[in-house]
PDB file of N, CA and C in Angstrom:
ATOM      1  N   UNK A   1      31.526 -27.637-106.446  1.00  0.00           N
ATOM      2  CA  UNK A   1      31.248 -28.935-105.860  1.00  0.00           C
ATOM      3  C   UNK A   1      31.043 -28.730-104.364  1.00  0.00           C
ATOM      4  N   UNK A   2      30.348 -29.454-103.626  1.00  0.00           N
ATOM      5  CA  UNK A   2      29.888 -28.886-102.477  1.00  0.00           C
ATOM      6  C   UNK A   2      30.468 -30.279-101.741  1.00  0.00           C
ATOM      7  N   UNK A   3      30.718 -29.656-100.128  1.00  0.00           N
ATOM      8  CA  UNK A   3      31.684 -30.577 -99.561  1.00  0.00           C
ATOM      9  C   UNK A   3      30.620 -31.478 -98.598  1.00  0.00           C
ATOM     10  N   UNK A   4      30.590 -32.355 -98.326  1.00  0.00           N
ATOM     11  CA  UNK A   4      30.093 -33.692 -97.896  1.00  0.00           C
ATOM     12  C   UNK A   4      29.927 -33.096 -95.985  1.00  0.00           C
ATOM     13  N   UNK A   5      28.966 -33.418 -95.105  1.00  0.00           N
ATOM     14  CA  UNK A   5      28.124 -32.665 -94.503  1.00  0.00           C
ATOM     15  C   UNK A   5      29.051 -33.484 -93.398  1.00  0.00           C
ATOM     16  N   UNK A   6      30.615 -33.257 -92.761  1.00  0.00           N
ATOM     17  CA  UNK A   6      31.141 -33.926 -91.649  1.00  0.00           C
ATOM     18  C   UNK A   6      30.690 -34.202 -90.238  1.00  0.00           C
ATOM     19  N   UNK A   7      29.371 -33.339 -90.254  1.00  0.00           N
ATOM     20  CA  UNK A   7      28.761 -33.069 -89.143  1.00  0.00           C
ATOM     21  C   UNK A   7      28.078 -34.923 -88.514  1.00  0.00           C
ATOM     22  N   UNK A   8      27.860 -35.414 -89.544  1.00  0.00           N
ATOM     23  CA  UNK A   8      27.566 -36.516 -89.746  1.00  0.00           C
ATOM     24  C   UNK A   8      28.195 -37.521 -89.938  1.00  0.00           C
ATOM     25  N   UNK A   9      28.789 -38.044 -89.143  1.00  0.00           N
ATOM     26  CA  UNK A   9      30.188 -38.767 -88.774  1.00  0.00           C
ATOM     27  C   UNK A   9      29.594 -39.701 -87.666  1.00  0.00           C
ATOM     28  N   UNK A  10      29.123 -39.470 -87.105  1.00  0.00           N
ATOM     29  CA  UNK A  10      28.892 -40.593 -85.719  1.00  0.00           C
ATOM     30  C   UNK A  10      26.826 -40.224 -85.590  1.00  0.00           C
ATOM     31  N   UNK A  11      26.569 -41.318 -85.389  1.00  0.00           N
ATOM     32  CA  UNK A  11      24.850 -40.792 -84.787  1.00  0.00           C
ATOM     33  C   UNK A  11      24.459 -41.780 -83.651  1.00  0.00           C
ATOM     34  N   UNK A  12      23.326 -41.626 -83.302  1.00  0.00           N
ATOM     35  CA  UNK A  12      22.657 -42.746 -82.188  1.00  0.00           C
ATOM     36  C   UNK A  12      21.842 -43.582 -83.139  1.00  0.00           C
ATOM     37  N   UNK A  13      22.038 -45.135 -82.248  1.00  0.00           N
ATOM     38  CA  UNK A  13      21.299 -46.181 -83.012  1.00  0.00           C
ATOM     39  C   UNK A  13      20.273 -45.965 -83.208  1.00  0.00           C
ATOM     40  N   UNK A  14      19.414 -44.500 -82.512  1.00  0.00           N
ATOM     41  CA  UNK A  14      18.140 -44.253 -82.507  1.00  0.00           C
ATOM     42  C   UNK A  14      18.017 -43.261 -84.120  1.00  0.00           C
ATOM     43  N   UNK A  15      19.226 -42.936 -83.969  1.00  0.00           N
ATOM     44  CA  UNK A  15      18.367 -41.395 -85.019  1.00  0.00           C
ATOM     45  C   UNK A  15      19.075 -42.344 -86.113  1.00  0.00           C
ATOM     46  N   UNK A  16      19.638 -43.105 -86.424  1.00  0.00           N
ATOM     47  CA  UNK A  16      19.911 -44.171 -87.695  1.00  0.00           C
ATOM     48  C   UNK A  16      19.184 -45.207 -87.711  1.00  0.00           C
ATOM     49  N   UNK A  17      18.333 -45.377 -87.233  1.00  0.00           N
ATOM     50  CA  UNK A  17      16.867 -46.211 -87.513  1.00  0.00           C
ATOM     51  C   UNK A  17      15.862 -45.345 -87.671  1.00  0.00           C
ATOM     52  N   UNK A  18      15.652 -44.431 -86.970  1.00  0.00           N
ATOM     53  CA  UNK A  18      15.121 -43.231 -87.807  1.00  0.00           C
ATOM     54  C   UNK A  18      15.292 -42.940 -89.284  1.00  0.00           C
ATOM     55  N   UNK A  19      16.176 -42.886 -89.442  1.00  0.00           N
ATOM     56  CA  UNK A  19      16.768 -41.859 -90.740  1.00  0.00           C
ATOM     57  C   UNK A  19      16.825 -43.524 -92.144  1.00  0.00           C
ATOM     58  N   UNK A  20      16.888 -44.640 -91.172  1.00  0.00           N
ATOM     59  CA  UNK A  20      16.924 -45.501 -92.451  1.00  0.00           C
ATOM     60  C   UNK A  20      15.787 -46.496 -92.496  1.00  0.00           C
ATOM     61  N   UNK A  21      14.799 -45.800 -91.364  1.00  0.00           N
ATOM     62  CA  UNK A  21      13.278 -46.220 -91.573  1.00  0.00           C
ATOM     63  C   UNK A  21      12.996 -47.769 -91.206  1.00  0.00           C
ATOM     64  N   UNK A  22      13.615 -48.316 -90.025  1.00  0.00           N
ATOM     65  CA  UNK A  22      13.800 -49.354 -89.667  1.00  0.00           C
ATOM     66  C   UNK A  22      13.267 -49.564 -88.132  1.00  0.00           C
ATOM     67  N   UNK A  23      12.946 -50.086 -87.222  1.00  0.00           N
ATOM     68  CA  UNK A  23      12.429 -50.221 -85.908  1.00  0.00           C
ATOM     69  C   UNK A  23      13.828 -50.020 -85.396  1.00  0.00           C
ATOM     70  N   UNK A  24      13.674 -49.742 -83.863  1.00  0.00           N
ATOM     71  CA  UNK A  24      14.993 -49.398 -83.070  1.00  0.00           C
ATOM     72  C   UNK A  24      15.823 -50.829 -82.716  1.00  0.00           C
ATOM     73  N   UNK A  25      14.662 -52.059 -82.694  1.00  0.00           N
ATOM     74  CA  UNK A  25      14.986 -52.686 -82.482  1.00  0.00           C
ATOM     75  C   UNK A  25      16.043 -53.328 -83.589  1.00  0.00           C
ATOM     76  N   UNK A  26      15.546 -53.579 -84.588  1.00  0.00           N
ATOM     77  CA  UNK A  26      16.463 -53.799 -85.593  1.00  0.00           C
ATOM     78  C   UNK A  26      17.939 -53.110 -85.962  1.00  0.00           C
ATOM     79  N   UNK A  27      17.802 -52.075 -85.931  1.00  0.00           N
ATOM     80  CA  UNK A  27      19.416 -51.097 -85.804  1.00  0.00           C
ATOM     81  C   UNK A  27      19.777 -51.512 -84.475  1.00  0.00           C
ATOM     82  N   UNK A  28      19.487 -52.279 -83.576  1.00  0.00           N
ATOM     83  CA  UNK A  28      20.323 -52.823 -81.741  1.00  0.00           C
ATOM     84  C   UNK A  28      21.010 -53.759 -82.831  1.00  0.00           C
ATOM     85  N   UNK A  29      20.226 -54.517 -83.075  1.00  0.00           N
ATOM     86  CA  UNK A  29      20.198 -55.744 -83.418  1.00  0.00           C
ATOM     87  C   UNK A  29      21.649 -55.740 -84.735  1.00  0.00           C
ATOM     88  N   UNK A  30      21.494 -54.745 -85.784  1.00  0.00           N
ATOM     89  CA  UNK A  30      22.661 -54.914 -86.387  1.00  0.00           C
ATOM     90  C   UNK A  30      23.491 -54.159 -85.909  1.00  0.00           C
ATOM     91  N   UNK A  31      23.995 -53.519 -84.860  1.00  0.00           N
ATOM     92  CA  UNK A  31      25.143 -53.196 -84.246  1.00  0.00           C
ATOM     93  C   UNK A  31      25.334 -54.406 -83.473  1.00  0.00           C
ATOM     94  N   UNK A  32      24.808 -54.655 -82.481  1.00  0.00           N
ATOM     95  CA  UNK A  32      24.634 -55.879 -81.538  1.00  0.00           C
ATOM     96  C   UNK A  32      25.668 -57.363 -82.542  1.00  0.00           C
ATOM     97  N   UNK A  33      25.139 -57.198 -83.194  1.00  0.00           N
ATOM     98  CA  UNK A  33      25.959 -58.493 -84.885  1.00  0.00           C
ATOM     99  C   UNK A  33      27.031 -58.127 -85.457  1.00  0.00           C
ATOM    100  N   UNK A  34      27.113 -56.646 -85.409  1.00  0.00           N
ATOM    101  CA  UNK A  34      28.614 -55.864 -86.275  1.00  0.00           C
ATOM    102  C   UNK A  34      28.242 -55.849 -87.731  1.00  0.00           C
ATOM    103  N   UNK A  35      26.700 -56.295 -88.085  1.00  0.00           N
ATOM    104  CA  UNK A  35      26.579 -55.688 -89.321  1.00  0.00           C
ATOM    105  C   UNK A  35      26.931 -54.409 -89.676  1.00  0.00           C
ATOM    106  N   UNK A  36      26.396 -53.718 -89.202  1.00  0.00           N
ATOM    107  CA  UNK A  36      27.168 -52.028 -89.431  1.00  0.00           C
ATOM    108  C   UNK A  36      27.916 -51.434 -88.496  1.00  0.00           C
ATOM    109  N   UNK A  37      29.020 -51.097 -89.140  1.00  0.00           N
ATOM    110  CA  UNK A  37      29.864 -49.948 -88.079  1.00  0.00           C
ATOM    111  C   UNK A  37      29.620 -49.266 -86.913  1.00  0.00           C
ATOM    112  N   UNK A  38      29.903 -49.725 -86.356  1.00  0.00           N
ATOM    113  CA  UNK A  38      30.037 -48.816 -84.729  1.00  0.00           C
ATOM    114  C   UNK A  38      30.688 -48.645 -83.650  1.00  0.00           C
ATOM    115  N   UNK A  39      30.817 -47.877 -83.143  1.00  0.00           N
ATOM    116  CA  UNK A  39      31.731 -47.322 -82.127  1.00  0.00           C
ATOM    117  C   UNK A  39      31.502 -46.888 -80.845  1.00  0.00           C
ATOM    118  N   UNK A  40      32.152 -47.229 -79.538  1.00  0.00           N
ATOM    119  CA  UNK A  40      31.481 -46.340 -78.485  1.00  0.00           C
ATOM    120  C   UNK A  40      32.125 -45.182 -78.520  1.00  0.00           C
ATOM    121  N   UNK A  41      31.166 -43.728 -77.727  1.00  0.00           N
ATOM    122  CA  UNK A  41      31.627 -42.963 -77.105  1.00  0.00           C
ATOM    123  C   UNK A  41      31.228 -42.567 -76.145  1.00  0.00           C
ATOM    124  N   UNK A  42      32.395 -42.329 -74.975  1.00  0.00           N
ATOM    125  CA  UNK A  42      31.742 -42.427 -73.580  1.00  0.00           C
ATOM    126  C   UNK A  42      30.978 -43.770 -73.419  1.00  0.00           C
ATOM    127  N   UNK A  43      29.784 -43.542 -72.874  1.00  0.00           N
ATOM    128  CA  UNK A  43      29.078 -44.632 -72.702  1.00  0.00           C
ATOM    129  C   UNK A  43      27.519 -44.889 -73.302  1.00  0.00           C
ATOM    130  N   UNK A  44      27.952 -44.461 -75.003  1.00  0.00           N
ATOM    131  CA  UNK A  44      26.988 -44.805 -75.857  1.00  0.00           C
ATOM    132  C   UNK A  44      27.639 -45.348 -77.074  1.00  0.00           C
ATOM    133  N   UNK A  45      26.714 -46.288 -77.303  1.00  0.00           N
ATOM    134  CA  UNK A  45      27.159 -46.882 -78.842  1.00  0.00           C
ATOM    135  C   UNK A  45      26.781 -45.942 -79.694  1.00  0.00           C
ATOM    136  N   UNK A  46      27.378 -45.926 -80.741  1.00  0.00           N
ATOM    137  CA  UNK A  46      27.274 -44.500 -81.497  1.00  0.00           C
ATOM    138  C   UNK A  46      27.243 -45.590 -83.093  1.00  0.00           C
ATOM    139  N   UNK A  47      26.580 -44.776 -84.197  1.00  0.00           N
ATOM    140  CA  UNK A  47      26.599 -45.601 -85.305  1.00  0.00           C
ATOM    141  C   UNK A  47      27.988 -44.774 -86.100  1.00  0.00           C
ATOM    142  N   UNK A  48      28.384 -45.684 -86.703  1.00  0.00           N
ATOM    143  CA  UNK A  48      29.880 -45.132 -87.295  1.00  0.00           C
ATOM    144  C   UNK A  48      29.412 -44.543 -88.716  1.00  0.00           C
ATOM    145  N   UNK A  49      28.340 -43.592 -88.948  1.00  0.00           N
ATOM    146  CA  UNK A  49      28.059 -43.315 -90.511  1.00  0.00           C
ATOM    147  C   UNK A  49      29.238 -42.719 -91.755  1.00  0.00           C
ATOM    148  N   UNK A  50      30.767 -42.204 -90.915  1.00  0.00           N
ATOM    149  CA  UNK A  50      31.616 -42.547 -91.791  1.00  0.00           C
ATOM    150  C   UNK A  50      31.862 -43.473 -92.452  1.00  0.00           C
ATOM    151  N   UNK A  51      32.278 -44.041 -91.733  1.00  0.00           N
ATOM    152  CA  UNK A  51      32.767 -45.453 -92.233  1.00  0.00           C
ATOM    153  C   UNK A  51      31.864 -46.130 -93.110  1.00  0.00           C
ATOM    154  N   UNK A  52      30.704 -46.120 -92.689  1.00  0.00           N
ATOM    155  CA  UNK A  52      29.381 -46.585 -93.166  1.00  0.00           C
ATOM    156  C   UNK A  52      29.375 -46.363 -94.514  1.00  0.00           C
ATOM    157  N   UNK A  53      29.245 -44.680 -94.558  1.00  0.00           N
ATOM    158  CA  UNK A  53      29.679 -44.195 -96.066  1.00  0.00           C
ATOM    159  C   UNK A  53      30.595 -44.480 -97.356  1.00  0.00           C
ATOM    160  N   UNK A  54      31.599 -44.607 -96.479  1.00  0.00           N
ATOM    161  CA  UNK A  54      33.328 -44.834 -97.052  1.00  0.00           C
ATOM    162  C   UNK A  54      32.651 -46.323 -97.796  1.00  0.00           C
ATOM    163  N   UNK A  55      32.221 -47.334 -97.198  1.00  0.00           N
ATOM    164  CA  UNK A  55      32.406 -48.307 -97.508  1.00  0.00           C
ATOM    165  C   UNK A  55      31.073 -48.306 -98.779  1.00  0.00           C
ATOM    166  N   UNK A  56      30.219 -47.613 -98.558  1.00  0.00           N
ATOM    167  CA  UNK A  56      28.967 -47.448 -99.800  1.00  0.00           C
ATOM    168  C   UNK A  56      29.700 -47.061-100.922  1.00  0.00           C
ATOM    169  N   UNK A  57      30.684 -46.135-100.937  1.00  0.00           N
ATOM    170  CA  UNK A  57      31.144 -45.265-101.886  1.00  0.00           C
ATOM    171  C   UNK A  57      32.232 -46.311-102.724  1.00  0.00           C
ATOM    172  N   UNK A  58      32.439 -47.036-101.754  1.00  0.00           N
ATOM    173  CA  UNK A  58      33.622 -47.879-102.517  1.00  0.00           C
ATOM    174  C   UNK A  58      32.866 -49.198-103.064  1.00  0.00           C
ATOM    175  N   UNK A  59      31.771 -49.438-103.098  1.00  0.00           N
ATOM    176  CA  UNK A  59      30.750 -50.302-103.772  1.00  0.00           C
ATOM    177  C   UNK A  59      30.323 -51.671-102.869  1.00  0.00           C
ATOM    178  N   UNK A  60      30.305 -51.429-101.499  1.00  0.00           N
ATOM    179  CA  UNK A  60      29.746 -52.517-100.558  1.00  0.00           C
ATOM    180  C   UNK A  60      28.359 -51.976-100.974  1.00  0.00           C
ATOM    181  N   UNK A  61      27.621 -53.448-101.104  1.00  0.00           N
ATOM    182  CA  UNK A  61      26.101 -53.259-101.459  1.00  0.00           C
ATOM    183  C   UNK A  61      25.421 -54.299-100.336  1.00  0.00           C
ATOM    184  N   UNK A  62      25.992 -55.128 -99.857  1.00  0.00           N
ATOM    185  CA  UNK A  62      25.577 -56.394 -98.800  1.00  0.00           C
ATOM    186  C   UNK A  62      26.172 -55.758 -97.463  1.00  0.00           C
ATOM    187  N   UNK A  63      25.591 -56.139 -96.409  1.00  0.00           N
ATOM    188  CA  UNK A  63      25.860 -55.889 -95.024  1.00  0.00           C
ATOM    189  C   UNK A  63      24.815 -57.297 -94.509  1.00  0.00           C
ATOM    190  N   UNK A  64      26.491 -57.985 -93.946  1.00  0.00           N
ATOM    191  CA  UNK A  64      25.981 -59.024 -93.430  1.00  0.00           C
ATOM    192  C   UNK A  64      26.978 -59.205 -91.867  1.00  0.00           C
ATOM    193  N   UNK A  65      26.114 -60.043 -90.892  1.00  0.00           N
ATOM    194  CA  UNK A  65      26.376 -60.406 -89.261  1.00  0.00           C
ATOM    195  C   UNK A  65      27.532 -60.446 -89.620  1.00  0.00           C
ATOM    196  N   UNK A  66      28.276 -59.953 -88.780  1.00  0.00           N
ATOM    197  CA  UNK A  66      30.196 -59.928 -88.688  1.00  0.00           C
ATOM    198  C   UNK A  66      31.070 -58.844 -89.346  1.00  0.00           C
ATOM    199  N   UNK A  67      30.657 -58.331 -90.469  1.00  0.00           N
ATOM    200  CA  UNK A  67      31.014 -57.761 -91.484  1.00  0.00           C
ATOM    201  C   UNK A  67      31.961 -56.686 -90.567  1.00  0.00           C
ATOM    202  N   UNK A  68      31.376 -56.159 -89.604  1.00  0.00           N
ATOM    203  CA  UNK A  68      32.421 -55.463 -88.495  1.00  0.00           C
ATOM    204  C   UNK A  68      33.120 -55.841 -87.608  1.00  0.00           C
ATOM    205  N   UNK A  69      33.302 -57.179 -87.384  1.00  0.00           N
ATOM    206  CA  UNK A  69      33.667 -57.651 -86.810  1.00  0.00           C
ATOM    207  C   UNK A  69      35.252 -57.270 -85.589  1.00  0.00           C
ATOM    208  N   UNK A  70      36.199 -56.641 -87.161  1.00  0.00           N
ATOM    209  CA  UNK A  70      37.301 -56.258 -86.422  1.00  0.00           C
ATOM    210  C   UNK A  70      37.351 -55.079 -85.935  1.00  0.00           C
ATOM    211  N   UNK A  71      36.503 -53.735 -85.921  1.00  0.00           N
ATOM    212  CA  UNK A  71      36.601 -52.883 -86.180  1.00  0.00           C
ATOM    213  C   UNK A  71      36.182 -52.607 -84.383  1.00  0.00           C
TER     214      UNK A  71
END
């Protein structure tokens, strides 16, 4: 069984609109809302693709405005 790629834990709102084929503007826009997970580091918002994951795996299929709210 092959182990899950940790390297990929945090990305830029850029290369996760990239990678999920969406305008840049739109990935601002759902961090900006807390639709998807995110986090700063230093002084970049970073996309939280753990968490992101965690929550796919456990059967979130909707991502809606707030949904991150506390995080």
């Amino acid at each position: 069984m092959s182990k899950p790629d940790e390297s990929l834990d945090l990305c830029s709102v850029k290369t996760f609109a990239e990678l999920s084929g969406v305008s840049v503007e739109e990935a601002i826009n759902w961090v900006d809302s807390k639709t998807i997970p995110s986090m700063k580091l230093a002084d970049f918002r970073m996309v939280n693709l753990a968490r992101l994951r965690a929550d796919l795996e456990k059967g979130k299929t909707e991502f809606k405005e707030g949904d991150y709210a506390h995080v």
